[in-house]
C-alpha atoms as a PDB file:
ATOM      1  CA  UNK A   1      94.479 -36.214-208.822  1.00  0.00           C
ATOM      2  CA  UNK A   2      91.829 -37.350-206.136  1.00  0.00           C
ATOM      3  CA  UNK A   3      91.140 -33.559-205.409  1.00  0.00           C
ATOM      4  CA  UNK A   4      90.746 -32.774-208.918  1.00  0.00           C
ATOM      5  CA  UNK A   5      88.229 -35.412-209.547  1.00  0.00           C
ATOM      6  CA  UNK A   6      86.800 -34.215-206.663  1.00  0.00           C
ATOM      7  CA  UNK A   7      86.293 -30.657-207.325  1.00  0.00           C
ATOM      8  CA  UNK A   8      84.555 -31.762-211.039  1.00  0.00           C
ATOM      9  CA  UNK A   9      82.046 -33.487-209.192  1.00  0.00           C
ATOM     10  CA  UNK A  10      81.549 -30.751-206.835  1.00  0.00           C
ATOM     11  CA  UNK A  11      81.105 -28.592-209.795  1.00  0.00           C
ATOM     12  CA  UNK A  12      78.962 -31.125-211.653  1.00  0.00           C
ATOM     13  CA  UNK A  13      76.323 -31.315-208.515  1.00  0.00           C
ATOM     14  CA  UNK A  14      76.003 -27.790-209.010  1.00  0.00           C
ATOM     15  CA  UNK A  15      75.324 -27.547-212.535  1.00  0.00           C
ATOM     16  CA  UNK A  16      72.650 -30.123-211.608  1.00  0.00           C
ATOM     17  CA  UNK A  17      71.020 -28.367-208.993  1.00  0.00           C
ATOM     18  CA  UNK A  18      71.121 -25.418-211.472  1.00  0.00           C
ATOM     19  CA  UNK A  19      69.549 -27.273-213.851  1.00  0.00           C
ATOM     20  CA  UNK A  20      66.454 -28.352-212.386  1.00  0.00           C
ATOM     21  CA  UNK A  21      63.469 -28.282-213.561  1.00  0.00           C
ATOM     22  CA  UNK A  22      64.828 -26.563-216.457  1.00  0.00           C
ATOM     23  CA  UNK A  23      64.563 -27.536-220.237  1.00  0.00           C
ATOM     24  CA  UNK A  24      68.244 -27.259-220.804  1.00  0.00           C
ATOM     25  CA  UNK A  25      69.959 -27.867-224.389  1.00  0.00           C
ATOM     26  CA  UNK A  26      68.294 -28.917-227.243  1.00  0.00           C
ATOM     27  CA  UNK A  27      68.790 -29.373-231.274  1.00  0.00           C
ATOM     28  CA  UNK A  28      67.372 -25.672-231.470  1.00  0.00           C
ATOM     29  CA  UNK A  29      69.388 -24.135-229.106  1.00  0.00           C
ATOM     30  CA  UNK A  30      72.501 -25.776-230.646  1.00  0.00           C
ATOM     31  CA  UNK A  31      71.962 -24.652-233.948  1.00  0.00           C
ATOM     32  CA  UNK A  32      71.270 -21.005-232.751  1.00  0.00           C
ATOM     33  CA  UNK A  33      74.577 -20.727-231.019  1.00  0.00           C
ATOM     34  CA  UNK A  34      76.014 -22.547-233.931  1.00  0.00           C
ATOM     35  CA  UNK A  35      74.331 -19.278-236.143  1.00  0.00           C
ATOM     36  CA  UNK A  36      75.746 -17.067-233.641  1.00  0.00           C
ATOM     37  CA  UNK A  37      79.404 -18.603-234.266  1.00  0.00           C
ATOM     38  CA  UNK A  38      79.168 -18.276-238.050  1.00  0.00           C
ATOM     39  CA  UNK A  39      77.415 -14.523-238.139  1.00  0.00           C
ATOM     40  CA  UNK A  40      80.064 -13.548-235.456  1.00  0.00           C
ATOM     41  CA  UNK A  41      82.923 -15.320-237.821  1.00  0.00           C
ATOM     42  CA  UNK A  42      81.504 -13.423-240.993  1.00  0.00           C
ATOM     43  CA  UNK A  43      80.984 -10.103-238.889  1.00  0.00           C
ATOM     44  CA  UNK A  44      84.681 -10.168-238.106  1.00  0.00           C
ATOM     45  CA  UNK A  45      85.541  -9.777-241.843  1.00  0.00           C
ATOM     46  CA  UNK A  46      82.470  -7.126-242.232  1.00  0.00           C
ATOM     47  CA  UNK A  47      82.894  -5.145-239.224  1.00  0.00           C
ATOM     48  CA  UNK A  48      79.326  -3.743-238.797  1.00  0.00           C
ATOM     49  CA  UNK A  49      78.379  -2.317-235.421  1.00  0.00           C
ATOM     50  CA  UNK A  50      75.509  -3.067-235.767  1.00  0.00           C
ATOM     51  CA  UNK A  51      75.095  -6.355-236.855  1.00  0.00           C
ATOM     52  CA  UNK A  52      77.372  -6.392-233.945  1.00  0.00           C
ATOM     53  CA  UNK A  53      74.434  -5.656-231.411  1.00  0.00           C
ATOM     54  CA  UNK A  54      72.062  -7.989-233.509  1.00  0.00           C
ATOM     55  CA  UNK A  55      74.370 -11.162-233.467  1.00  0.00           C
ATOM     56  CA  UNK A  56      74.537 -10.516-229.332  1.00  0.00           C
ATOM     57  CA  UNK A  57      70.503 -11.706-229.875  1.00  0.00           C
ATOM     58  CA  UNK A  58      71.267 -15.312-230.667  1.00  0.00           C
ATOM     59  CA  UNK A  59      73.165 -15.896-227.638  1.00  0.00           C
ATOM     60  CA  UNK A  60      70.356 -14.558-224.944  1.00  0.00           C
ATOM     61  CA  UNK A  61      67.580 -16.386-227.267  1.00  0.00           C
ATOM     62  CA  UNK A  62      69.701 -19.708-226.471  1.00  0.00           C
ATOM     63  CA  UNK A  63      70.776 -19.546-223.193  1.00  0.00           C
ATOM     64  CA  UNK A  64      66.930 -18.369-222.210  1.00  0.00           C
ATOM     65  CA  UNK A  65      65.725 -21.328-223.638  1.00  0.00           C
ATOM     66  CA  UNK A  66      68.187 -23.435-221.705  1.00  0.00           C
ATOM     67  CA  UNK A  67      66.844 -21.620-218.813  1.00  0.00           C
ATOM     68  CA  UNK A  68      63.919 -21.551-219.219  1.00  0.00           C
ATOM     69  CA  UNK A  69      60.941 -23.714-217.378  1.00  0.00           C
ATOM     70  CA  UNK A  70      58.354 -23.784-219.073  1.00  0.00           C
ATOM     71  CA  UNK A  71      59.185 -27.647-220.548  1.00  0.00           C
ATOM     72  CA  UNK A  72      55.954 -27.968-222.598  1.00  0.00           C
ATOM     73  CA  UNK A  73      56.189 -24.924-224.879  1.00  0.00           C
ATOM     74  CA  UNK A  74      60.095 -25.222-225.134  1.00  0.00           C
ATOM     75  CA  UNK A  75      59.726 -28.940-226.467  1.00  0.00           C
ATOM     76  CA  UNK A  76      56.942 -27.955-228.655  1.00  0.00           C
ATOM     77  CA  UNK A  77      59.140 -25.210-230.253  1.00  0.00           C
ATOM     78  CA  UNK A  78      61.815 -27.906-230.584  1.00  0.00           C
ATOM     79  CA  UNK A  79      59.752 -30.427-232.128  1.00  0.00           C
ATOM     80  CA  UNK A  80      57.673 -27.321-234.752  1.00  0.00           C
ATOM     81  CA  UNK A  81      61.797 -26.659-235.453  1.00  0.00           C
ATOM     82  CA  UNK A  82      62.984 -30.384-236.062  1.00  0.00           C
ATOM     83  CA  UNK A  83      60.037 -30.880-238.541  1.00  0.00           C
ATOM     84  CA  UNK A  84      61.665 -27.726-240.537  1.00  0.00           C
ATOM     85  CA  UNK A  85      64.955 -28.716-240.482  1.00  0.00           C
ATOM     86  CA  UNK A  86      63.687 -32.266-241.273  1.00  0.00           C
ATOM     87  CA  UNK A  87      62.054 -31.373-244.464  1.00  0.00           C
ATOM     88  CA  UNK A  88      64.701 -28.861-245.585  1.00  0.00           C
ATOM     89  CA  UNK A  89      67.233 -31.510-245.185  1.00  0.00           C
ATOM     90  CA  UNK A  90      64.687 -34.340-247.530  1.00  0.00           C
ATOM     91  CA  UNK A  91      64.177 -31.114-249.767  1.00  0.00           C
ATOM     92  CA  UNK A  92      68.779 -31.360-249.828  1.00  0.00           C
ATOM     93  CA  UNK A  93      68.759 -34.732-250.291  1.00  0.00           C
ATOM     94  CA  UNK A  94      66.410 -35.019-253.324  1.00  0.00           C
ATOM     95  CA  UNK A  95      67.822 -31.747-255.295  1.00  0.00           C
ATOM     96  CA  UNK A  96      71.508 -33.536-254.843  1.00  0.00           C
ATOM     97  CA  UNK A  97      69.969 -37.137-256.237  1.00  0.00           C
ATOM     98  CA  UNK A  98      68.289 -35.496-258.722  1.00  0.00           C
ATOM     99  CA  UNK A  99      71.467 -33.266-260.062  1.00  0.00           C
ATOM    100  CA  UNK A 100      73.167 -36.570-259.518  1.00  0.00           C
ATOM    101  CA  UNK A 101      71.161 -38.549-262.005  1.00  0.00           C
ATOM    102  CA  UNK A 102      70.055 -36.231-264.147  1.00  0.00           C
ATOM    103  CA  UNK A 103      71.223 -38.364-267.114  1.00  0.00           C
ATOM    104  CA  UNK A 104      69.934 -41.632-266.377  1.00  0.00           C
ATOM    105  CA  UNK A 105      66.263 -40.695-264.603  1.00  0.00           C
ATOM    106  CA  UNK A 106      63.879 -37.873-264.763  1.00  0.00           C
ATOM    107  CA  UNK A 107      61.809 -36.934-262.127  1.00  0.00           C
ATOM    108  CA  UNK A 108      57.786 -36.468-261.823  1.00  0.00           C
ATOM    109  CA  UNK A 109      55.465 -35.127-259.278  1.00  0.00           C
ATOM    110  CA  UNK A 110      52.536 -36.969-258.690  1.00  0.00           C
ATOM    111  CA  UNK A 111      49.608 -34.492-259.740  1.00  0.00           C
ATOM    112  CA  UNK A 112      47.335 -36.216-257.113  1.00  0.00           C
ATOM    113  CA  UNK A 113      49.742 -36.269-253.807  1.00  0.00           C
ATOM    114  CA  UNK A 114      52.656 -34.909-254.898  1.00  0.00           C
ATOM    115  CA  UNK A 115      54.912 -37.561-254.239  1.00  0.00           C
ATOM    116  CA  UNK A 116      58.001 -37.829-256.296  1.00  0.00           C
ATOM    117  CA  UNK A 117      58.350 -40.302-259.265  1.00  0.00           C
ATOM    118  CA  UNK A 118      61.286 -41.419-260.629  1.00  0.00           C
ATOM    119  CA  UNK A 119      61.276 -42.637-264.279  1.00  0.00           C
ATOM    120  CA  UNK A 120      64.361 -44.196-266.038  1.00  0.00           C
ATOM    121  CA  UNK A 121      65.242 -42.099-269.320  1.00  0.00           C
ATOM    122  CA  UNK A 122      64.395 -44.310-272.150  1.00  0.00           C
ATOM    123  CA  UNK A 123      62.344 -42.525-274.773  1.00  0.00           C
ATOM    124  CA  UNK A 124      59.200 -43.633-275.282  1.00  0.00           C
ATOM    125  CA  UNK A 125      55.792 -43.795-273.403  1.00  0.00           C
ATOM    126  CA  UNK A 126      55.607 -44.686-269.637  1.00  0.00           C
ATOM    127  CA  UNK A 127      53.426 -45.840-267.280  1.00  0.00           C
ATOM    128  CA  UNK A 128      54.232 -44.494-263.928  1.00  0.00           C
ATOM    129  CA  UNK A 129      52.135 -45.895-260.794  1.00  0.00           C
ATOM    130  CA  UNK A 130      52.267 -43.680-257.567  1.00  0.00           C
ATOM    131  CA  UNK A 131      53.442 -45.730-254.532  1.00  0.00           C
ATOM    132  CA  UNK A 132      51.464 -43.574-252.202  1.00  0.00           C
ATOM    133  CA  UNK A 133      48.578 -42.765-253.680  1.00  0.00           C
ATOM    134  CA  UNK A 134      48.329 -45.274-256.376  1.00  0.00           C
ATOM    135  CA  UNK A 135      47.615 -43.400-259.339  1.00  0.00           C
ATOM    136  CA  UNK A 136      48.483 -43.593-262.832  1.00  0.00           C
ATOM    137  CA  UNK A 137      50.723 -41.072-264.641  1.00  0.00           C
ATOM    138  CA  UNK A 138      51.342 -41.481-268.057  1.00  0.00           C
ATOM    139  CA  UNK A 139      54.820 -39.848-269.135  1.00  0.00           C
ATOM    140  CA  UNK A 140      56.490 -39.451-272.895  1.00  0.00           C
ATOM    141  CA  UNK A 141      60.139 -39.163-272.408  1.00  0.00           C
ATOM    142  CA  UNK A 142      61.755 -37.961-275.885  1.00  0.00           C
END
């Protein structure tokens, strides 16, 4: 057991020395190799060659940037890609709240920031105040 424990460090201390000064794994390169897994998973059913050779891109594109040394661009492309993903997860979120209430609010978009309101369903005239911006919008709900 000692020996084992051992050889994992041995193997660990050379990883490290591998490693450094490299920018190593990131959000982006996980969720490229996680792409690769899924287009090789769907490929298997499909059988295209040569989506075949394409899908072999995802894997070089990752383990480059793990590789790679140049720290400041790699976390700048991580950061540009963790904004995207950011907003496309908000963009998720508020399409699912909005299907989920669709019968007991209705939704606005502020005409001067484009924040979105959220107005109970009651028919009638509303007054709807912006949070961010603080403008008015008037809404008739029928």
């Amino acid at each position: 057991m000692q020996n084992m424990m051992q050889y994992f460090l041995q193997i660990k201390s050379k990883y490290d020395r591998l490693m450094q000064g490299r920018h190593g794994f990131d959000t982006l390169t996980g969720d490229v190799l996680v792409l690769w897994l899924i287009c090789g998973f769907i490929n298997g059913f499909v059988g295209s060659r040569i989506a075949a050779f394409v899908i072999l891109v995802f894997p070089v594109f990752a383990f480059w940037r793990m590789f790679s040394k140049n720290l400041a661009k790699r976390s700048a492309e991580n950061e540009k890609y963790l904004g995207f993903r950011r907003k496309a997860v908000e963009s998720f979120k508020l399409s699912k709240r909005k299907f989920d209430e669709r019968k007991t609010h209705k939704y606005y978009k502020c005409s001067n920031c484009d924040a979105q309101l959220r107005v109970r369903r009651e028919k009638g005239e509303h007054t709807v105040v912006c949070p961010k911006c603080g403008k008015e919008l008037h809404v008739k709900i029928r």
